[in-house]
N, C-alpha and C. Protein backbone atom coordinates (compact mmCIF):
# COMPACT_ATOMS: atom_id res chain seq x y z
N UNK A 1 -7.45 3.05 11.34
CA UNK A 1 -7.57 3.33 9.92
C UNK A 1 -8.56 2.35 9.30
N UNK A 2 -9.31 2.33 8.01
CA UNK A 2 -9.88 1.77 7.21
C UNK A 2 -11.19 1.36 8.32
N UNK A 3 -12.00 2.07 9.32
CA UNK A 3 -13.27 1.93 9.93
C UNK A 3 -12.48 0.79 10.80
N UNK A 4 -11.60 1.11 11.42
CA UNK A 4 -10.91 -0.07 12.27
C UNK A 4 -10.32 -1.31 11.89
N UNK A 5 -10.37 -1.61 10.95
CA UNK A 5 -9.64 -2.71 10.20
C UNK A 5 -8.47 -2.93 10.45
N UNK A 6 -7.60 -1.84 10.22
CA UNK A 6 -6.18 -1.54 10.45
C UNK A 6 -5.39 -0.72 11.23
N UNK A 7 -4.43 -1.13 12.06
CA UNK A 7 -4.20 -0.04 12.95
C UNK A 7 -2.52 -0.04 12.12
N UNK A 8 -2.25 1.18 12.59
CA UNK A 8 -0.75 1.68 11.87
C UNK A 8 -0.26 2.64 12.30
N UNK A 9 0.97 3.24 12.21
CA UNK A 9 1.21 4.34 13.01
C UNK A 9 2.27 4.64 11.81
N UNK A 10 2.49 6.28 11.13
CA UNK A 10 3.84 6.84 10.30
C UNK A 10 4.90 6.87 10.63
N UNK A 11 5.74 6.49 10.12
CA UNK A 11 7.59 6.21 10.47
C UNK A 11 7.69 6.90 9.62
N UNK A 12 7.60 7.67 8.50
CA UNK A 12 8.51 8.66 7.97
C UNK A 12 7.59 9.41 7.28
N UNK A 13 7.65 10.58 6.85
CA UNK A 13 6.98 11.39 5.78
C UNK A 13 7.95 12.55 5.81
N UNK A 14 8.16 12.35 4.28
CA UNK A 14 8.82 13.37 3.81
C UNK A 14 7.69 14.04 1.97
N UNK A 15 7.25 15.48 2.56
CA UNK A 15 6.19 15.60 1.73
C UNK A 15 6.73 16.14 0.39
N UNK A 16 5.55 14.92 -0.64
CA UNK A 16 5.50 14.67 -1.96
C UNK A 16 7.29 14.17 -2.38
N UNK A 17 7.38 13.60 -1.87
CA UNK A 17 7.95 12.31 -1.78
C UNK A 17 8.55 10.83 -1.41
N UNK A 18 7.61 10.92 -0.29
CA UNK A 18 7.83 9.69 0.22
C UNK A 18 6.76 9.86 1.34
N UNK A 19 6.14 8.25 1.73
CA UNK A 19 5.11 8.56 2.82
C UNK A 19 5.57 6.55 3.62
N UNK A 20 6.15 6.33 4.69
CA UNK A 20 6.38 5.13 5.42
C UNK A 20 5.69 4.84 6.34
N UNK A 21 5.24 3.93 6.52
CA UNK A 21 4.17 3.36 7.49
C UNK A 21 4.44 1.77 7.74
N UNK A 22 4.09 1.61 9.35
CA UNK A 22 3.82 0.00 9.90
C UNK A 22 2.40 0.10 9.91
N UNK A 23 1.97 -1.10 9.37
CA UNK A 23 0.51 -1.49 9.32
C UNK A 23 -0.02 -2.78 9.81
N UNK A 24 -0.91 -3.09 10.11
CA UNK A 24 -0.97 -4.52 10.88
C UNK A 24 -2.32 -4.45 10.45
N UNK A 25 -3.54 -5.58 9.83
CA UNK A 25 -4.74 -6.07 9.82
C UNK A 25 -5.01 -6.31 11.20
N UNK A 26 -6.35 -5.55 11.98
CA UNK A 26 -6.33 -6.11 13.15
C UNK A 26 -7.23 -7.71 13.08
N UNK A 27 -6.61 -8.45 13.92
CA UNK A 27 -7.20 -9.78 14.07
C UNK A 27 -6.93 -10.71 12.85
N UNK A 28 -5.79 -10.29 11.72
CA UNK A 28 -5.43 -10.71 10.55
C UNK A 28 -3.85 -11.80 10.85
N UNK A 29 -3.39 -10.57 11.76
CA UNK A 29 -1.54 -11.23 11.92
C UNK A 29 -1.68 -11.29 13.45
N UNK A 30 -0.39 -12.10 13.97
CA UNK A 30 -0.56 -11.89 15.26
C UNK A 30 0.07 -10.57 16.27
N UNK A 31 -0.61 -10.69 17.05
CA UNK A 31 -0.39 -8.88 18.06
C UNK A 31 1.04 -8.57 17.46
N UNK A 32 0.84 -7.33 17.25
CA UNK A 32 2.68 -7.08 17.23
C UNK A 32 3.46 -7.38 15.69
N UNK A 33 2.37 -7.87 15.36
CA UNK A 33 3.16 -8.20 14.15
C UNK A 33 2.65 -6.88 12.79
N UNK A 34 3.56 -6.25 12.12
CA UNK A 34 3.34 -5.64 11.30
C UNK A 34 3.72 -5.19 9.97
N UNK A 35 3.50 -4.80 8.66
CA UNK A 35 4.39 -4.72 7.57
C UNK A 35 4.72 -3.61 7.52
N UNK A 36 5.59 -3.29 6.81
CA UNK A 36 6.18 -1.83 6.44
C UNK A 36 5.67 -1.28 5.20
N UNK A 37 4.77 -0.53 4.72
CA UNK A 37 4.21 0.00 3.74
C UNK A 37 5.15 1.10 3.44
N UNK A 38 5.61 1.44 1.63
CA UNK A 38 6.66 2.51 1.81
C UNK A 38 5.95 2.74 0.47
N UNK A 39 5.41 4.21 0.25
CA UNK A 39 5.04 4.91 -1.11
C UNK A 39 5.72 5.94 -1.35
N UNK A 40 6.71 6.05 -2.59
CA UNK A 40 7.17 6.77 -3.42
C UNK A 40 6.65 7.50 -4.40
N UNK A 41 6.91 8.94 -4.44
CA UNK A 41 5.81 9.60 -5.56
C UNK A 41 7.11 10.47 -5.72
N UNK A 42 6.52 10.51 -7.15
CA UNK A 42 6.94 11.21 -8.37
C UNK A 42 6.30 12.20 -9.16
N UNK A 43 6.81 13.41 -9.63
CA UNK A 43 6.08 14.05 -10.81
C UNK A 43 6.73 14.44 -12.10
N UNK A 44 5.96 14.40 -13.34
CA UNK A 44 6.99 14.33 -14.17
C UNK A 44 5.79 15.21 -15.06
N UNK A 45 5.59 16.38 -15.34
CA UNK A 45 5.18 17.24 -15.81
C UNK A 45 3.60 17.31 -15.58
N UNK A 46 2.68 16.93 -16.07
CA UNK A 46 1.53 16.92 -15.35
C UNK A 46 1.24 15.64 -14.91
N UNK A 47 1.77 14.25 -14.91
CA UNK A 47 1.81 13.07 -14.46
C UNK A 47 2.13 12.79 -12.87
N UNK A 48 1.98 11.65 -12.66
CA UNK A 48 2.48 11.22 -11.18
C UNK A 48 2.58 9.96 -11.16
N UNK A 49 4.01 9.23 -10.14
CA UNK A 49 4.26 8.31 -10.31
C UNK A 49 3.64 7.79 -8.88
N UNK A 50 3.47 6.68 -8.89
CA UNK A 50 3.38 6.10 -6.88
C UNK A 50 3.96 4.78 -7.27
N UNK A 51 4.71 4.31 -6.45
CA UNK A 51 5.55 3.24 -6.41
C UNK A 51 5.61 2.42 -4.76
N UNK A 52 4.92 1.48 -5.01
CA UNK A 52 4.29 0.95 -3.83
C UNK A 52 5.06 -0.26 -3.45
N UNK A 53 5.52 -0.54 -2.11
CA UNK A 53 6.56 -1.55 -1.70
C UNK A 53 6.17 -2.15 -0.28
N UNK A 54 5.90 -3.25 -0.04
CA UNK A 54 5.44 -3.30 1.32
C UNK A 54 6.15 -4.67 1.66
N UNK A 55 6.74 -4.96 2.63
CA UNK A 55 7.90 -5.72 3.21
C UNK A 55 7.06 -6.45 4.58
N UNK A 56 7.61 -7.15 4.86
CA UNK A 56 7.59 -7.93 6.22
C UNK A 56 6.19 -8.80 6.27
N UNK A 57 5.48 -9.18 5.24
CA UNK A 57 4.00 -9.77 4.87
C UNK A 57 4.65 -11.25 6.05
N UNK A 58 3.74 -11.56 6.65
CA UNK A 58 3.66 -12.94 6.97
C UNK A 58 3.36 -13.78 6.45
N UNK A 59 4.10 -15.19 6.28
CA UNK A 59 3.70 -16.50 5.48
C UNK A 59 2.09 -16.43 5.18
N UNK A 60 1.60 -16.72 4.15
CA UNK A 60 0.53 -17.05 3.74
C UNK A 60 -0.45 -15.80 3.50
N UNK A 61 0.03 -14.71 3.81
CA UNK A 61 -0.87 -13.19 3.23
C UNK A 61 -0.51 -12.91 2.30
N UNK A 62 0.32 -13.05 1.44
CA UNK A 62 0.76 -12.22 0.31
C UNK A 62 -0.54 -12.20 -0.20
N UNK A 63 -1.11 -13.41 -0.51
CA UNK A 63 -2.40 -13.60 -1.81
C UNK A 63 -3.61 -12.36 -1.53
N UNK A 64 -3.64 -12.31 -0.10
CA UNK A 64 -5.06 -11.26 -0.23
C UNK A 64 -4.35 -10.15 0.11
N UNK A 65 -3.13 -9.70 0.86
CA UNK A 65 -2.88 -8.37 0.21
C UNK A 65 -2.62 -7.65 -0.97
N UNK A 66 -2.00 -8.52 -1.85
CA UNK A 66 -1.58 -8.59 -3.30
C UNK A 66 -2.95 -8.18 -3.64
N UNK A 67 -4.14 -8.82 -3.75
CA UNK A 67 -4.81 -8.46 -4.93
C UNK A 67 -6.36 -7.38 -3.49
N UNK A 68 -5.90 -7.34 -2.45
CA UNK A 68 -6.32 -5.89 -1.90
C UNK A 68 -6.14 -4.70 -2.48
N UNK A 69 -4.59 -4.31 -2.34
CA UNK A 69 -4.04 -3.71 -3.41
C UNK A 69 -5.03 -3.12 -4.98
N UNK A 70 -4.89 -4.17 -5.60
CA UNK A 70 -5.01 -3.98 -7.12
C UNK A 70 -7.02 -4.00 -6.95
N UNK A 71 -7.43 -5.12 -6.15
CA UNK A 71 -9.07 -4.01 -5.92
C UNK A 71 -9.49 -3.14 -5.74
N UNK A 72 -8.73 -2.64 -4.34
CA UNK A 72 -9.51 -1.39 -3.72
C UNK A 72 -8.36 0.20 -3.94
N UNK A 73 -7.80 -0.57 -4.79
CA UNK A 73 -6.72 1.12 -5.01
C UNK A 73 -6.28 1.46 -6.15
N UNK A 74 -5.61 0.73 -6.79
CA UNK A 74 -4.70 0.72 -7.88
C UNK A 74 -6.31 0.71 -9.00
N UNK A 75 -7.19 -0.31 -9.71
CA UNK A 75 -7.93 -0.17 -10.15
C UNK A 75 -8.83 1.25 -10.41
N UNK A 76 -9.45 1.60 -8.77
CA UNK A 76 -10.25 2.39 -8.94
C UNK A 76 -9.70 3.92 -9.52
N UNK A 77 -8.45 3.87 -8.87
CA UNK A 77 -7.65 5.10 -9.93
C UNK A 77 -7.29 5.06 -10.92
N UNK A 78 -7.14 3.79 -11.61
CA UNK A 78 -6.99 4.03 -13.03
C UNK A 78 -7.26 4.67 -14.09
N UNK A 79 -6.53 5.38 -15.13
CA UNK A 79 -7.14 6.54 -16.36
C UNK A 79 -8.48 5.59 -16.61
N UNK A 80 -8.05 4.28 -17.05
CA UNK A 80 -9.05 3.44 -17.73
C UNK A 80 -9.34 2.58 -16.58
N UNK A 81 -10.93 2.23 -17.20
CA UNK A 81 -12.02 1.46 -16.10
C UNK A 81 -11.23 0.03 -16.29
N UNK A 82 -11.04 -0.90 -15.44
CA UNK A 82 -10.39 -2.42 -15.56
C UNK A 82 -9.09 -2.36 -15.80
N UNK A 83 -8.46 -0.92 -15.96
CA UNK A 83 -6.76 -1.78 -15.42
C UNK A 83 -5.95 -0.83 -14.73
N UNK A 84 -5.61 -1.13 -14.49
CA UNK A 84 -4.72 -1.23 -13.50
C UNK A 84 -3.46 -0.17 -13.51
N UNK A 85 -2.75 0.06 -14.36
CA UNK A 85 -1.79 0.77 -14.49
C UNK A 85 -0.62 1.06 -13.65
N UNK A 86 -0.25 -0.28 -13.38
CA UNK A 86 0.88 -0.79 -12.35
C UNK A 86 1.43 -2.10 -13.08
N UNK A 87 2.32 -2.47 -12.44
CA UNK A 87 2.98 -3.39 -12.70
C UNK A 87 3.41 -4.11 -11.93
N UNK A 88 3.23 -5.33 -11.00
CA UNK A 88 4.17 -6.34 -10.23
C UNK A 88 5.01 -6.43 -10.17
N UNK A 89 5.78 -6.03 -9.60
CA UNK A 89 7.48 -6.75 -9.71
C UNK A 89 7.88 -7.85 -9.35
């Protein structure tokens, strides 16, 4: 995935509402090691929700997956140019 960057394989899909995945940065974490990516979607009349949760980060990645995230995804879909339209929990 991502021009080889990432290798991952689907653990669950249940369609238009839920999509689960292990993901691993290759050459990022060590062999074997991987997070659990889990997206939740919603629709609520012509809207859509995605609710993004990803578990098992290894010590010291949070910082560049965290704001991977909010660069290359969350941003560029935004209604409006520069934000974001998510929230941190």
């Amino acid at each position: 995935m991502f021009a080889g960057q990432i290798e991952g394989v689907t653990v669950e899909l249940a369609p238009d509402r839920r999509i689960v995945q292990a993901w691993r940065p290759i050459g990022d974490f060590a062999t074997g090691v991987y997070t659990l990516v889990r997206f939740e979607l919603a629709k609520a009349g012509s809207e859509a929700t995605v609710v993004l949760d990803q578990t098992g980060i290894p010590p010291g990645h949070y910082g560049h997956l965290f704001s991977g995230w909010y660069e290359h995804y969350w941003t560029p879909s935004s209604p409006e140019p520069g934000r974001a339209g998510f929230a941190p929990l």
